[in-house]
C-alpha atoms as a PDB file:
ATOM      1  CA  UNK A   1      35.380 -36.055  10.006  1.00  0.00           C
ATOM      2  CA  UNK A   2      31.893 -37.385   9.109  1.00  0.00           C
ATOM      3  CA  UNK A   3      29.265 -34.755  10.447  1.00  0.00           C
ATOM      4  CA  UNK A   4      26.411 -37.459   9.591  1.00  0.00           C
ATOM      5  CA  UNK A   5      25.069 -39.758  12.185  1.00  0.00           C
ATOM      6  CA  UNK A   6      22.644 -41.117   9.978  1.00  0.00           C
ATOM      7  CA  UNK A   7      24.276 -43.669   7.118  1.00  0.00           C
ATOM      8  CA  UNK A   8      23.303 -42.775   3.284  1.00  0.00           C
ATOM      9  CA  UNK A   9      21.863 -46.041   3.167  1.00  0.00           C
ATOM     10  CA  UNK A  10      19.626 -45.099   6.404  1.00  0.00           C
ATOM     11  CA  UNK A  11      18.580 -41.692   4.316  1.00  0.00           C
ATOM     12  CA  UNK A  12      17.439 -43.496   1.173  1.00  0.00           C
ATOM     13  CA  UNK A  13      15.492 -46.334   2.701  1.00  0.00           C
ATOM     14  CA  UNK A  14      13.267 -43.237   4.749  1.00  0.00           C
ATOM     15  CA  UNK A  15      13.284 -41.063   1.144  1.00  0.00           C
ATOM     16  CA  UNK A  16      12.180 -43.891  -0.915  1.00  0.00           C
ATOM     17  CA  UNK A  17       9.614 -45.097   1.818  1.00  0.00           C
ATOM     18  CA  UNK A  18       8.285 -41.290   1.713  1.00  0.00           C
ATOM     19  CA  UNK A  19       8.182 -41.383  -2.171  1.00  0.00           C
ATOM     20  CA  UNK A  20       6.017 -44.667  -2.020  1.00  0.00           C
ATOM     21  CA  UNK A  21       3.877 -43.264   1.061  1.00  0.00           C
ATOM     22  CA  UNK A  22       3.181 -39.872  -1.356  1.00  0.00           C
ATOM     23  CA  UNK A  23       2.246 -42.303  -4.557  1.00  0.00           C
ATOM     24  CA  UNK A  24      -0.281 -44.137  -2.232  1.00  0.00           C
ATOM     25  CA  UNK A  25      -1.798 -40.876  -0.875  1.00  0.00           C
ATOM     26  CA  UNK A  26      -2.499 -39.437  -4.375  1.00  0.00           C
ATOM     27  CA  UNK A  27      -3.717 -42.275  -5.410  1.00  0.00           C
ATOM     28  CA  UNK A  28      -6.660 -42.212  -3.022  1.00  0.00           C
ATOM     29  CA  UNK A  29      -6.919 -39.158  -3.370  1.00  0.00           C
ATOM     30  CA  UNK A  30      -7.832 -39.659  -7.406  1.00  0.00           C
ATOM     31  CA  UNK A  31      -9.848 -42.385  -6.414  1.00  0.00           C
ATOM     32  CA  UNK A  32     -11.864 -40.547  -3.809  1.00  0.00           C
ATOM     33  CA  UNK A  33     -12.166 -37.326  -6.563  1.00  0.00           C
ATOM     34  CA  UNK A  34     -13.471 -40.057  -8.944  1.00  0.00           C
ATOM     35  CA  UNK A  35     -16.299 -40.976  -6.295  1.00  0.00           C
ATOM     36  CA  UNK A  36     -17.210 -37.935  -5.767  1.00  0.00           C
ATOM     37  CA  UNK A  37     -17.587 -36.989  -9.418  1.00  0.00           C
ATOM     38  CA  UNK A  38     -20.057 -40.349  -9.574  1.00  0.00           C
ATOM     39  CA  UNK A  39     -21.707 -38.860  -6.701  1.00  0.00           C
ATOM     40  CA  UNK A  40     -22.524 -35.113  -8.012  1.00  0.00           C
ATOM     41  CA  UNK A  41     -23.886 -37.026 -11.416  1.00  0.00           C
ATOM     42  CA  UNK A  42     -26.151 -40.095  -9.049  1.00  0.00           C
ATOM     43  CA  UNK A  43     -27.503 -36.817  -7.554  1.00  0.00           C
ATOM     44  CA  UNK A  44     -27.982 -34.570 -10.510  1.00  0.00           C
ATOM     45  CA  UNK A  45     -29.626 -37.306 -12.350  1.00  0.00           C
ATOM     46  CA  UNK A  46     -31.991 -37.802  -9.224  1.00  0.00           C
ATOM     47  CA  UNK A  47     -32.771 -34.313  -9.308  1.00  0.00           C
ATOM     48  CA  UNK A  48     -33.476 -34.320 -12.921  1.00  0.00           C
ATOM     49  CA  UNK A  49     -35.605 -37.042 -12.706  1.00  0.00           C
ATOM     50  CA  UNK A  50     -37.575 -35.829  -9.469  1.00  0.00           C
ATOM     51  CA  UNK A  51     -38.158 -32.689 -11.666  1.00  0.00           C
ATOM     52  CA  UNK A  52     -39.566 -34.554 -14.690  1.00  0.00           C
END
């Protein structure tokens, strides 16, 4: 007696599709930390140079 109503096949598809969704999400997450970083120094420099 098979308790599963959801085939193995069914389960991987949806955990690989999660993996790849997780990947993607990270990844713009990096990229919008790396933004930011630009940002802080575009705006330190400013203030540096507002100061000079």
């Amino acid at each position: 007696m098979n308790r599963s109503t959801v085939p193995d096949n069914t389960v991987e598809c949806m955990l690989e599709s999660l993996i790849r969704m997780l990947g993607k999400s990270n990844q713009r997450v990096d990229e919008l930390s790396k933004r930011i970083g630009q940002l802080e120094l575009i705006i330190l420099s400013q203030a540096k140079n507002k100061n000079a």
